[in-house]
N, C-alpha and C. Protein backbone atom coordinates (compact mmCIF):
# COMPACT_ATOMS: atom_id res chain seq x y z
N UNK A 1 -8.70 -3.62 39.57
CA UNK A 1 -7.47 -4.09 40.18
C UNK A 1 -7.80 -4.77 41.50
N UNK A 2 -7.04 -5.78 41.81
CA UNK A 2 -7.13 -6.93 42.95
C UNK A 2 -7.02 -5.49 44.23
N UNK A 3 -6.43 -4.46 44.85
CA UNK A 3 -6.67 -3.70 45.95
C UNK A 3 -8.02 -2.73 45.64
N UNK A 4 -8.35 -2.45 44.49
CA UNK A 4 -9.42 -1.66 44.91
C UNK A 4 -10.84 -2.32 44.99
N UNK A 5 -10.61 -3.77 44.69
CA UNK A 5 -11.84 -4.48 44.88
C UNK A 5 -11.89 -5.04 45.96
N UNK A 6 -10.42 -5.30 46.86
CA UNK A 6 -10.82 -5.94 48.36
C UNK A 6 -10.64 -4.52 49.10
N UNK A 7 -10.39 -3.09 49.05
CA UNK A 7 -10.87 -2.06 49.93
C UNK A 7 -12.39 -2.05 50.08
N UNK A 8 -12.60 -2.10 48.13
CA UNK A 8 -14.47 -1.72 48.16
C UNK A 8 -15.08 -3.19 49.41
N UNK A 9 -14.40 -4.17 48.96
CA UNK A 9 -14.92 -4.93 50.50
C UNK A 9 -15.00 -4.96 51.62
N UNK A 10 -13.62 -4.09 52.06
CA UNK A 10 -13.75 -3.33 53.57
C UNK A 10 -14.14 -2.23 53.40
N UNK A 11 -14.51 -1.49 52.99
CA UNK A 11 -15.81 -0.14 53.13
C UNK A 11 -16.70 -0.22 53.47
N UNK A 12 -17.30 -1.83 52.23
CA UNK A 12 -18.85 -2.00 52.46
C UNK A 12 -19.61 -3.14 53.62
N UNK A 13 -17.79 -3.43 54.03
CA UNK A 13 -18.21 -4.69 55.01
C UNK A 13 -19.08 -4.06 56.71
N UNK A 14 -19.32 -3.13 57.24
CA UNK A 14 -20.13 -2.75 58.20
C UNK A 14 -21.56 -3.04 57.48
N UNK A 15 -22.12 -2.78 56.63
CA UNK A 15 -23.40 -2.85 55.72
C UNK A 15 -23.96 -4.43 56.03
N UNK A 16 -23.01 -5.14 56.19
CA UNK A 16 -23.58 -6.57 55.72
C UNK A 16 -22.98 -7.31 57.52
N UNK A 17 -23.65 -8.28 57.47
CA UNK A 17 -23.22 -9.36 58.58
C UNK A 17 -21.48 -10.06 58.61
N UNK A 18 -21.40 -10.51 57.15
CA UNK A 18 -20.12 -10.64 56.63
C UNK A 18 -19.89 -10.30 55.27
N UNK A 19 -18.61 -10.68 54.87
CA UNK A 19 -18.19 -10.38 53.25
C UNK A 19 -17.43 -11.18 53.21
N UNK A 20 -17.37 -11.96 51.95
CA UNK A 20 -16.53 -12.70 51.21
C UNK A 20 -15.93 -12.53 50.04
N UNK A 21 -14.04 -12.24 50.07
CA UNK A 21 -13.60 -11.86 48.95
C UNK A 21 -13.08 -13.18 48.04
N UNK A 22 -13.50 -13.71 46.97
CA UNK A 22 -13.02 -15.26 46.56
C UNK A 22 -12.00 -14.44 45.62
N UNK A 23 -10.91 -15.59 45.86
CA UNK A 23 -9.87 -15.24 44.93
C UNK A 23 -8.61 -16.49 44.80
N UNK A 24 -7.67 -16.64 44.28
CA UNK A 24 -6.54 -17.35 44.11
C UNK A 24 -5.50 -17.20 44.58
N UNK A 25 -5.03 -15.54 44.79
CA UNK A 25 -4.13 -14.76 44.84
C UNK A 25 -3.74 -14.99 46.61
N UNK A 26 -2.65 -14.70 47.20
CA UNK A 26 -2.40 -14.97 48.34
C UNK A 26 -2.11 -13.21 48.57
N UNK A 27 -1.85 -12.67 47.69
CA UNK A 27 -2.08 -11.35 48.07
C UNK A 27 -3.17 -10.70 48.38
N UNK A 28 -4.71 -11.45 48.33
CA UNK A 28 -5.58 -11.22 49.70
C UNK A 28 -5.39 -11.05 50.98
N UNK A 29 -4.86 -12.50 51.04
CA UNK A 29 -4.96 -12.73 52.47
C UNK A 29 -3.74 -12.04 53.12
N UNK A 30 -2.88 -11.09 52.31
CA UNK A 30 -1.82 -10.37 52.90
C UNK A 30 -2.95 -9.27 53.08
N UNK A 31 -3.23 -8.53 52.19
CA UNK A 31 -4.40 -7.54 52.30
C UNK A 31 -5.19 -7.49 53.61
N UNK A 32 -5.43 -9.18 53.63
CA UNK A 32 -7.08 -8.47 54.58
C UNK A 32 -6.29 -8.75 56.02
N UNK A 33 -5.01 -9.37 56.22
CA UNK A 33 -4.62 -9.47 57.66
C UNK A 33 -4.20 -7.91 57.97
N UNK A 34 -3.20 -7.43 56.60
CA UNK A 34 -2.76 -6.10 56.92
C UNK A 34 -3.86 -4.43 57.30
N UNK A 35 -4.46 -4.77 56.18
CA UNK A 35 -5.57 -3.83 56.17
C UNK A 35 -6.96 -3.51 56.94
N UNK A 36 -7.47 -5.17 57.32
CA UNK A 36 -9.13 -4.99 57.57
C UNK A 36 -8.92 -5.01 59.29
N UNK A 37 -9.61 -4.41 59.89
CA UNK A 37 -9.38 -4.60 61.36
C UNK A 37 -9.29 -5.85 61.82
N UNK A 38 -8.71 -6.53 63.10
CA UNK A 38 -8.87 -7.76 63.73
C UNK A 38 -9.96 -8.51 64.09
N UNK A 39 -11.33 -7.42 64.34
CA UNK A 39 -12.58 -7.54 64.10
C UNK A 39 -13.44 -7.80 63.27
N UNK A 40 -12.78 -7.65 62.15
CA UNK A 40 -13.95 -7.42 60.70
C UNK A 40 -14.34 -9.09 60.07
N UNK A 41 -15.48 -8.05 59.53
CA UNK A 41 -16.45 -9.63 59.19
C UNK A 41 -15.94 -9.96 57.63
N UNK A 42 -14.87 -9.28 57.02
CA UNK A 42 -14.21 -9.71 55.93
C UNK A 42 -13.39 -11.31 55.82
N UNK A 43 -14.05 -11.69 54.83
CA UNK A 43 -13.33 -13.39 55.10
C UNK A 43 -12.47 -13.40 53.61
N UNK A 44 -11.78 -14.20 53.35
CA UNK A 44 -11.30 -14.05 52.43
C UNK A 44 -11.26 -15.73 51.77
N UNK A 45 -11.57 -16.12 50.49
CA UNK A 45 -12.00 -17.47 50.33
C UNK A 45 -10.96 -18.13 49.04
N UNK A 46 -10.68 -18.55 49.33
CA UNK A 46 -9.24 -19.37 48.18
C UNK A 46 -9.86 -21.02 47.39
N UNK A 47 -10.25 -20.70 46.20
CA UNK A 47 -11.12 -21.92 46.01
C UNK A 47 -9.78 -22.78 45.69
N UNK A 48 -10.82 -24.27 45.91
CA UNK A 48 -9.90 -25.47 45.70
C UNK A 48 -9.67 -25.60 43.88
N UNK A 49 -8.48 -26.50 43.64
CA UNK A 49 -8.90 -26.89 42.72
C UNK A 49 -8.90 -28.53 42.78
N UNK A 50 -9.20 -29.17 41.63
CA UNK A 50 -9.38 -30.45 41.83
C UNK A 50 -10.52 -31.50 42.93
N UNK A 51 -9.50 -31.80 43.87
CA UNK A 51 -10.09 -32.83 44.72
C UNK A 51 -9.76 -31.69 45.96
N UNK A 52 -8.86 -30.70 46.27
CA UNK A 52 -8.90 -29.69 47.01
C UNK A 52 -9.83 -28.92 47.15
N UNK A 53 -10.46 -28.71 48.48
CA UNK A 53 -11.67 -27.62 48.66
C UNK A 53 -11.57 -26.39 49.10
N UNK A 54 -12.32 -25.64 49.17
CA UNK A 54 -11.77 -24.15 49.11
C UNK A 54 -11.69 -23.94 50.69
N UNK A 55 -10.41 -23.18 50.85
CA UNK A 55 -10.08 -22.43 52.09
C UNK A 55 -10.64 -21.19 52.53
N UNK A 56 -10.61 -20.90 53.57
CA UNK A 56 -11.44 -19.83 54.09
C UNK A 56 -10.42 -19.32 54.88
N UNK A 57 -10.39 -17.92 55.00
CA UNK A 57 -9.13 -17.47 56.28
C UNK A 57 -9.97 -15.60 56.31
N UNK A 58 -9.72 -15.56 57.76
CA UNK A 58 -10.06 -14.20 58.28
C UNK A 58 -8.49 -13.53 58.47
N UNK A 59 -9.32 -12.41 59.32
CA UNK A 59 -7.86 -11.32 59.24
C UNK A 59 -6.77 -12.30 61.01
N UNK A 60 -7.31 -13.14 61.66
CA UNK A 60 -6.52 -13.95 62.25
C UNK A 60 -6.20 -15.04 61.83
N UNK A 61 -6.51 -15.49 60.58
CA UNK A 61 -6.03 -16.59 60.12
C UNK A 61 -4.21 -16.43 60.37
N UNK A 62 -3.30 -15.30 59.87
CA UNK A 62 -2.23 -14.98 59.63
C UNK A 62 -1.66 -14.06 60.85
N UNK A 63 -2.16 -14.65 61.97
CA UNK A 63 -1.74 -13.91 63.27
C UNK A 63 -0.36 -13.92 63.65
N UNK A 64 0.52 -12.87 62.87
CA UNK A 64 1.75 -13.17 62.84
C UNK A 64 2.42 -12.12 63.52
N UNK A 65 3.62 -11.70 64.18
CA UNK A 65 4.15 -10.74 64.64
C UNK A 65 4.28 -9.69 63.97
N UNK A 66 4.61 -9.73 62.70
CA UNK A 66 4.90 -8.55 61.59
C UNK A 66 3.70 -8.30 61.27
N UNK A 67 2.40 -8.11 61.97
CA UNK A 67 1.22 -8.10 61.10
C UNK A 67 1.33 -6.37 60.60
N UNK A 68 1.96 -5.43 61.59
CA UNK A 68 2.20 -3.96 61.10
C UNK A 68 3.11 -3.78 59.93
N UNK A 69 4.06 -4.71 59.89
CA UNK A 69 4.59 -4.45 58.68
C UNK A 69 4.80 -5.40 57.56
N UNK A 70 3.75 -6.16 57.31
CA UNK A 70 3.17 -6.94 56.59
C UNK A 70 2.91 -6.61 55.19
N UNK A 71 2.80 -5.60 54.75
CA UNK A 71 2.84 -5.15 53.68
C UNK A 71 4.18 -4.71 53.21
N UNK A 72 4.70 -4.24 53.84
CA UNK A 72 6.40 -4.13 53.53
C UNK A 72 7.29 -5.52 53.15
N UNK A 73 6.67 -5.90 54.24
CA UNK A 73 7.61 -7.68 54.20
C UNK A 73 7.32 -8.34 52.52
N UNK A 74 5.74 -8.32 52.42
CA UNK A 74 5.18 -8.94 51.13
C UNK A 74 5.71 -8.29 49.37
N UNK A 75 5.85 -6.70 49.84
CA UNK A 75 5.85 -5.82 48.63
C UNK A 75 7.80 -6.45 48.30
N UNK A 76 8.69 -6.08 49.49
CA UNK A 76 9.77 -5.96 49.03
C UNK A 76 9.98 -7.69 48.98
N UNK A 77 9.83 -9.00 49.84
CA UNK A 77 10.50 -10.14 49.42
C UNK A 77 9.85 -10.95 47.66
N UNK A 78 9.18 -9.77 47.48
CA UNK A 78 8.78 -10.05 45.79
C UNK A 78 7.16 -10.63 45.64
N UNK A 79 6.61 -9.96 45.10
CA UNK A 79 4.99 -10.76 45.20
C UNK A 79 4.41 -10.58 43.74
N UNK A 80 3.79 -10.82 43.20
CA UNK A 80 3.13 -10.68 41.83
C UNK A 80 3.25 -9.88 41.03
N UNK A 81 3.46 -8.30 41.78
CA UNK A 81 3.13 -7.47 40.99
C UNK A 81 4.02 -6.38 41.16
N UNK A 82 5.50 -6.56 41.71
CA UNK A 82 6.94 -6.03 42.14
C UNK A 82 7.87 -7.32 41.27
N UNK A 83 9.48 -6.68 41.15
CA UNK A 83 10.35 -7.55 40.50
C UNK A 83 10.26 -8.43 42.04
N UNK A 84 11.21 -9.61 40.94
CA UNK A 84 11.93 -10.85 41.71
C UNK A 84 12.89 -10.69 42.38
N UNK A 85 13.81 -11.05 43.63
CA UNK A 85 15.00 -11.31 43.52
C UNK A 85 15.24 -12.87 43.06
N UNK A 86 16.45 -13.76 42.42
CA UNK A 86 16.37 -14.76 42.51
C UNK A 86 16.88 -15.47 43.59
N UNK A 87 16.13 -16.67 44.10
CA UNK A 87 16.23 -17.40 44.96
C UNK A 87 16.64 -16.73 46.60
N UNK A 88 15.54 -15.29 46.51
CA UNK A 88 15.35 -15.06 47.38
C UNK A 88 13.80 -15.28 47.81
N UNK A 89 12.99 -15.94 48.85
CA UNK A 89 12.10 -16.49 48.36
C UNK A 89 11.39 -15.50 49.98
N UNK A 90 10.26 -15.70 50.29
CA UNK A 90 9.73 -15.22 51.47
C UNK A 90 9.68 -15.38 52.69
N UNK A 91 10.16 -17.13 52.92
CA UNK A 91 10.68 -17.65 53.89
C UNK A 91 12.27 -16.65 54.62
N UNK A 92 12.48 -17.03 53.87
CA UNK A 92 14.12 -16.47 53.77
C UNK A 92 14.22 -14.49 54.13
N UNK A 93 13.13 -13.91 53.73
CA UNK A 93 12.93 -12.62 54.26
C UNK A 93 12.26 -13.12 55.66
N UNK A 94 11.35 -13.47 55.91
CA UNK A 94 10.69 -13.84 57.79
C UNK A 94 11.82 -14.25 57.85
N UNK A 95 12.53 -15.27 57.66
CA UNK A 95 14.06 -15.77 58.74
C UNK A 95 14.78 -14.49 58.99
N UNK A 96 15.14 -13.59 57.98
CA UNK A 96 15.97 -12.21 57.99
C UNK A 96 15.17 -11.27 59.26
N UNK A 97 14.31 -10.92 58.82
CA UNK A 97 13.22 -10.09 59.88
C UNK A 97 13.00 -10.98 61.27
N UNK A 98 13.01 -11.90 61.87
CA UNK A 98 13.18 -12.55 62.93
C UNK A 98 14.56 -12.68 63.80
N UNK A 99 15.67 -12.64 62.29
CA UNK A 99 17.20 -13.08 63.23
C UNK A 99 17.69 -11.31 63.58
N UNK A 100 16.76 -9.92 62.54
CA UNK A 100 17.44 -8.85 62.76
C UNK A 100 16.36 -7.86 62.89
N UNK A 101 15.64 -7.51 64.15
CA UNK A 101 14.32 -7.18 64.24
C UNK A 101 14.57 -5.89 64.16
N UNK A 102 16.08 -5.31 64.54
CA UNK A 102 16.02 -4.22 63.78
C UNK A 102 16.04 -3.54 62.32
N UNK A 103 15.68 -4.24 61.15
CA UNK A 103 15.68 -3.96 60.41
C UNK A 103 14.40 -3.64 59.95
N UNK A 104 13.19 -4.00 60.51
CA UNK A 104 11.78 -3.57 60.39
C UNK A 104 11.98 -2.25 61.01
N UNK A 105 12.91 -1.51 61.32
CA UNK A 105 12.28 -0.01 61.11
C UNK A 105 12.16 0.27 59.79
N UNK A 106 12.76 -0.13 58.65
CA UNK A 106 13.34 -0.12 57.47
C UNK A 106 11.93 0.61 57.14
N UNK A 107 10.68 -0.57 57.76
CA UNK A 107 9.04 -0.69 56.83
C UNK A 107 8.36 0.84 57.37
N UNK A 108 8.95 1.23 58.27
CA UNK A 108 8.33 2.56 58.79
C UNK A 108 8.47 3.78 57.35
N UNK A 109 9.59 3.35 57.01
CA UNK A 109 9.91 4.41 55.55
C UNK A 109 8.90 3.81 54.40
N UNK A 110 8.15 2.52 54.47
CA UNK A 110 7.73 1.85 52.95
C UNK A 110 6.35 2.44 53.69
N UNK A 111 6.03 2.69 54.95
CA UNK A 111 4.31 2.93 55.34
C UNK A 111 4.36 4.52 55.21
N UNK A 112 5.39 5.57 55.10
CA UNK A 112 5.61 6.66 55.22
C UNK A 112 4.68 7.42 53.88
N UNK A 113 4.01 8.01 53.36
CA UNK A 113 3.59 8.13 52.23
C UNK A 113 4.14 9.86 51.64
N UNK A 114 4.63 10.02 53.21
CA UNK A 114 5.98 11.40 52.51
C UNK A 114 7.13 10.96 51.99
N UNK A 115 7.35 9.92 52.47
CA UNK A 115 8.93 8.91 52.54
C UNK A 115 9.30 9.63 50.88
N UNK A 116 11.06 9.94 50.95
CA UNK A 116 11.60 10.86 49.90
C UNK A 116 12.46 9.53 48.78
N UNK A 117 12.30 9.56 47.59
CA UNK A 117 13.20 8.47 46.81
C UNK A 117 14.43 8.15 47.22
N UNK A 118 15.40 8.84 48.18
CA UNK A 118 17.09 8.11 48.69
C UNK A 118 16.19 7.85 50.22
N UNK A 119 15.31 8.42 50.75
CA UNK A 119 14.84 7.42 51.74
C UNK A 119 14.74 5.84 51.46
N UNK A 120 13.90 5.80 50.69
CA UNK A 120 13.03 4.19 50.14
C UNK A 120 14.13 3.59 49.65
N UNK A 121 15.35 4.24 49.05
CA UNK A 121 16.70 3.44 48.37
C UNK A 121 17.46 3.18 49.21
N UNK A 122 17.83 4.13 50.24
CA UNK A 122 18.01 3.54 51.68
C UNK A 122 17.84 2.40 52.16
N UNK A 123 16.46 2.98 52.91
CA UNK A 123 16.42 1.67 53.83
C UNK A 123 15.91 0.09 52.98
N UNK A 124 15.18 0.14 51.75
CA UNK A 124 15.35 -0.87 50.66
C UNK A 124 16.46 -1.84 50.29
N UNK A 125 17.94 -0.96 50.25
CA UNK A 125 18.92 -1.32 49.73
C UNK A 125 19.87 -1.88 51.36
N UNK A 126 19.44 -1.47 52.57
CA UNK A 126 19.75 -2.14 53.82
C UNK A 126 19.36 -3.42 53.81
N UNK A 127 18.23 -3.63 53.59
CA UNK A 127 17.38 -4.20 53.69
C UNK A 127 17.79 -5.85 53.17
N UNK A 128 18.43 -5.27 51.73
CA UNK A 128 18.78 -6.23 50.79
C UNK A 128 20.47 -6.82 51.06
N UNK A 129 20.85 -5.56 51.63
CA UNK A 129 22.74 -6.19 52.10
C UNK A 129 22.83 -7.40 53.15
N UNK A 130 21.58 -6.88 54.63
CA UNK A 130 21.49 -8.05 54.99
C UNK A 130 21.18 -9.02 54.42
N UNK A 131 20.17 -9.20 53.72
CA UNK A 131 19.25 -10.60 53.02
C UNK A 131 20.35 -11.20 52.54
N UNK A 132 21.47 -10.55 51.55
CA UNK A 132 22.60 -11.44 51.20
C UNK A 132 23.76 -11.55 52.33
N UNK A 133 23.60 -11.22 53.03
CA UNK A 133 24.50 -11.74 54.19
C UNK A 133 25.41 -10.63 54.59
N UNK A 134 25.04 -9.28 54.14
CA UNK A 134 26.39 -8.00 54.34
C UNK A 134 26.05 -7.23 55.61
N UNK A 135 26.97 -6.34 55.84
CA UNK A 135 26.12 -5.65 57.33
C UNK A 135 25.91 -4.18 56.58
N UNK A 136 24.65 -4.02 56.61
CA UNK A 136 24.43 -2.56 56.24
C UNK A 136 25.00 -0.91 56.50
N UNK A 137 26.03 -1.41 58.26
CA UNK A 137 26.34 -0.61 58.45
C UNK A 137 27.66 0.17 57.97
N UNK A 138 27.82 -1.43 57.34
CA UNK A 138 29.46 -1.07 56.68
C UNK A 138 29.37 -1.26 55.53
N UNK A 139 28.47 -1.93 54.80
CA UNK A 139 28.72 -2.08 53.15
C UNK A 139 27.33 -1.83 52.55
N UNK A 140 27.64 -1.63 51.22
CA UNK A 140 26.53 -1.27 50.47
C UNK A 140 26.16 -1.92 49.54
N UNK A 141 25.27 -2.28 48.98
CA UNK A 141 25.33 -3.65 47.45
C UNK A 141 26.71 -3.57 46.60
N UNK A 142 26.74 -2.75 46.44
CA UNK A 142 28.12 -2.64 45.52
C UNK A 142 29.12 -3.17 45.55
N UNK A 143 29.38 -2.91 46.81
CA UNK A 143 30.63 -3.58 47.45
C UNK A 143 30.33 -5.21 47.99
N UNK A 144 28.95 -5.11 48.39
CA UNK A 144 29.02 -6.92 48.45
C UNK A 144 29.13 -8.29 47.12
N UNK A 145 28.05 -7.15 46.22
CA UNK A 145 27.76 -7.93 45.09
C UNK A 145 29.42 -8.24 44.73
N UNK A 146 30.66 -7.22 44.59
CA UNK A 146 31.67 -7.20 44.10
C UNK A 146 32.82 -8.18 44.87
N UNK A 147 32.35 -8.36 46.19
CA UNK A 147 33.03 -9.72 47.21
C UNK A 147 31.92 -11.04 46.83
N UNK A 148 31.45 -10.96 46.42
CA UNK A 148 30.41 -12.27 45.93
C UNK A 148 31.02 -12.33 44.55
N UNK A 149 31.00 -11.71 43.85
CA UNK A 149 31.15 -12.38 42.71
C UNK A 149 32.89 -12.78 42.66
N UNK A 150 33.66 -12.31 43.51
CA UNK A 150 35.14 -12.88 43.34
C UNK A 150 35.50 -14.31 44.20
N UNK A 151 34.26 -14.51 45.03
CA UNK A 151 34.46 -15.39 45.88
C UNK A 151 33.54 -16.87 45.25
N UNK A 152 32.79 -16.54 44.28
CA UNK A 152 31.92 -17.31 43.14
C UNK A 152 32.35 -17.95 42.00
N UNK A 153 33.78 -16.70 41.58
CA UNK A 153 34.53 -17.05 40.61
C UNK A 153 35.32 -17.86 40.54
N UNK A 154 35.87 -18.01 41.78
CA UNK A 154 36.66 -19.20 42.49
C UNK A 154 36.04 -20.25 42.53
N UNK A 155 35.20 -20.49 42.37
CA UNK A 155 34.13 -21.81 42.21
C UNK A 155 34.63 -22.39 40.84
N UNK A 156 34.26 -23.67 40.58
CA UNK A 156 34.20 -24.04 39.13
C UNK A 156 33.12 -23.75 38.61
N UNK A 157 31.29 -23.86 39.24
CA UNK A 157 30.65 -24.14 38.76
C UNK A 157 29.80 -22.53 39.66
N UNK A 158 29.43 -21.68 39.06
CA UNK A 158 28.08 -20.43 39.98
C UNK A 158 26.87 -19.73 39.13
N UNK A 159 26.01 -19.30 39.93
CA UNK A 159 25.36 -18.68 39.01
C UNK A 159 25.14 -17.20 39.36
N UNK A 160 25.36 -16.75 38.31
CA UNK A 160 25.38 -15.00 38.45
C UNK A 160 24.07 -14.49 39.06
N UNK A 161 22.79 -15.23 38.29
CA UNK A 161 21.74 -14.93 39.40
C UNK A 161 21.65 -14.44 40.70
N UNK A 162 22.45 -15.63 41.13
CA UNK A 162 22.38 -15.29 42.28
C UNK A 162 22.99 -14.14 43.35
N UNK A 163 23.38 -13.44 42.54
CA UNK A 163 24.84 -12.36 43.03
C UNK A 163 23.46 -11.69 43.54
N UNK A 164 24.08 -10.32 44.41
CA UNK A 164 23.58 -9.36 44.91
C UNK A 164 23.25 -8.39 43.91
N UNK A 165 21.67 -7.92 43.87
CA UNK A 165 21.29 -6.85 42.48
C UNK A 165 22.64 -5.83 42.94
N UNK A 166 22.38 -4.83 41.58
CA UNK A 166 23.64 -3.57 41.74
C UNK A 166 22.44 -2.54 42.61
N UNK A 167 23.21 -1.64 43.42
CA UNK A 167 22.85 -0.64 43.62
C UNK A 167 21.26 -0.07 42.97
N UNK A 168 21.65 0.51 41.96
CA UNK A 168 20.58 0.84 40.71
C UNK A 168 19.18 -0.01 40.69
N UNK A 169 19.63 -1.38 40.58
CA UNK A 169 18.46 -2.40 40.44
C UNK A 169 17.51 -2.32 41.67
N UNK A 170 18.78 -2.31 43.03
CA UNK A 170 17.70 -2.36 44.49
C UNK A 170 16.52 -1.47 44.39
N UNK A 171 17.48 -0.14 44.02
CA UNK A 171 16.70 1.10 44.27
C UNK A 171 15.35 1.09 43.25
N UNK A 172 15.26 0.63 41.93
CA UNK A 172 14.11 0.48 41.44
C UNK A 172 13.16 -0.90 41.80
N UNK A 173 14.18 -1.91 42.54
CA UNK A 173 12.66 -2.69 43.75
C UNK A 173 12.75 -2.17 44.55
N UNK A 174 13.18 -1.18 45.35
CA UNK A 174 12.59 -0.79 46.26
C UNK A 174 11.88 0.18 45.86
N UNK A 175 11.67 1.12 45.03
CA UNK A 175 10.65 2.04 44.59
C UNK A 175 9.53 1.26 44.55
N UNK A 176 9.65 0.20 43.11
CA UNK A 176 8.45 -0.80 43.04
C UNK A 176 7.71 -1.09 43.94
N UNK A 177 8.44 -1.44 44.97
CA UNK A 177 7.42 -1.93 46.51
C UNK A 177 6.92 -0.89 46.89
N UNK A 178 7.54 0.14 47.43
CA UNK A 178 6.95 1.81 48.20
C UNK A 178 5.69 1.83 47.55
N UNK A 179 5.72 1.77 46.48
CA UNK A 179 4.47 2.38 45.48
C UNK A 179 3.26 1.21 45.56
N UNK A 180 3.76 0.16 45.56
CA UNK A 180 2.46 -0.91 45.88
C UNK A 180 2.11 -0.64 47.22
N UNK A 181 2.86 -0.61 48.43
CA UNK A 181 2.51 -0.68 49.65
C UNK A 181 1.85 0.76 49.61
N UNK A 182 2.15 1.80 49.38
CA UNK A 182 1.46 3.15 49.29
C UNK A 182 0.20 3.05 48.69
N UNK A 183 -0.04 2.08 47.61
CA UNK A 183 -1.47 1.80 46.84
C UNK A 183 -2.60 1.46 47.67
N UNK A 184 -1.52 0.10 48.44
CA UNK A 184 -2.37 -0.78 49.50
C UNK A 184 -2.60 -0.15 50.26
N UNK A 185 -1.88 0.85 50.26
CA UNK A 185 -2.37 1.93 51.64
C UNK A 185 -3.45 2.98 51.69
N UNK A 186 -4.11 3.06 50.30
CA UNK A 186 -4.78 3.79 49.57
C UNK A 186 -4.13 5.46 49.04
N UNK A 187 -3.04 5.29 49.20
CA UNK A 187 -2.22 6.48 48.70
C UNK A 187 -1.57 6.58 47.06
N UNK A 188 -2.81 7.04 46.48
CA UNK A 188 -2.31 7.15 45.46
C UNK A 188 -1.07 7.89 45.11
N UNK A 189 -0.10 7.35 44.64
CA UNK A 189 1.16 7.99 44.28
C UNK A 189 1.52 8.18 42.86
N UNK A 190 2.06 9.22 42.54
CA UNK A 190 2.88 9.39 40.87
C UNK A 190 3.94 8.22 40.61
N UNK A 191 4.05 7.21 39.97
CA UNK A 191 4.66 5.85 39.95
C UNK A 191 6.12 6.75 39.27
N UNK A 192 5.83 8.08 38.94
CA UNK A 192 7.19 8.66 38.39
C UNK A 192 7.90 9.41 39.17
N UNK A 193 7.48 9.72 40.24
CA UNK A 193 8.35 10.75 41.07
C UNK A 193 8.89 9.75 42.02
């Protein structure tokens, strides 16, 4: 699996001068900003294709403010190996996390590896009321998805896609993510409890 082969690279990276992880996946270079120290001689290498040549990026390549909760940001705005939302894209989570910086406590519960299942559905499902535009403190998917879709219907032309998941759905992406970010974290977890 793509995390236990770029950990075995930060384990073994003191051993060597540097290390190079080649890959395609941009969930490296989430990896090695989140994971490998600011120091480390871990590089991470993205080959070209075509007439494109291959990129190279360290753990400052992605010197970003959220670098602590960088794995939260990646697991829940949808990445390879967690569901989709539609046409919620990753941009659009950094715009969310920038305009409401309080909502990155949210990631303190996704780094928690006690964190309890109505925890992670919690702050997951906050998470997601803002992203569609609701205030968490007063509404819950349910109730937004259910003012979206009457205010959609009135449209001639919408797409249901795009509504707010139900309740139910959040809570199993937000499990989905906990459990990747807990992986990435090297915490193996029961994917059933």
């Amino acid at each position: 699996m793509l995390t236990s082969r770029f950990l075995t690279a930060i384990s073994v990276a003191p051993q060597y001068d540097y290390v190079r992880v080649v890959g395609e996946d941009i969930d490296l270079l989430v990896l090695l900003t989140a994971l490998a120290s600011t120091h480390s001689n871990v590089f991470f290498q993205k080959c070209g294709r075509g007439k494109t040549p291959d990129s190279y990026y360290s753990t400052t390549s992605m010197n970003h403010k959220f670098s602590n909760e960088l794995l939260f940001i990646h697991a829940i705005s949808s990445c390879d190996i967690t569901s989709a939302l539609f046409g919620q894209g990753k941009s659009k989570f950094i715009s969310l996390f920038l305009k409401h910086e309080e909502l990155l406590n949210r990631a303190e519960t996704f780094l928690n590896p006690q964190a309890t299942t109505e925890q992670v559905a919690e702050a997951g499902g906050n998470v997601l009321v803002a992203l569609y535009g609701g205030d968490p403190a007063t509404q819950n998917l349910d109730e937004l998805r259910y003012h979206s879709f009457v205010k959609a219907a009135a449209k001639t032309k919408f797409n249901l896609a795009r509504l707010p998941p139900t309740t139910d759905a959040a809570q199993l992406h937000a499990m989905r993510s906990y459990h990747l970010v807990q992986t990435w974290l090297g915490n193996e977890k029961d994917p059933l409890k």
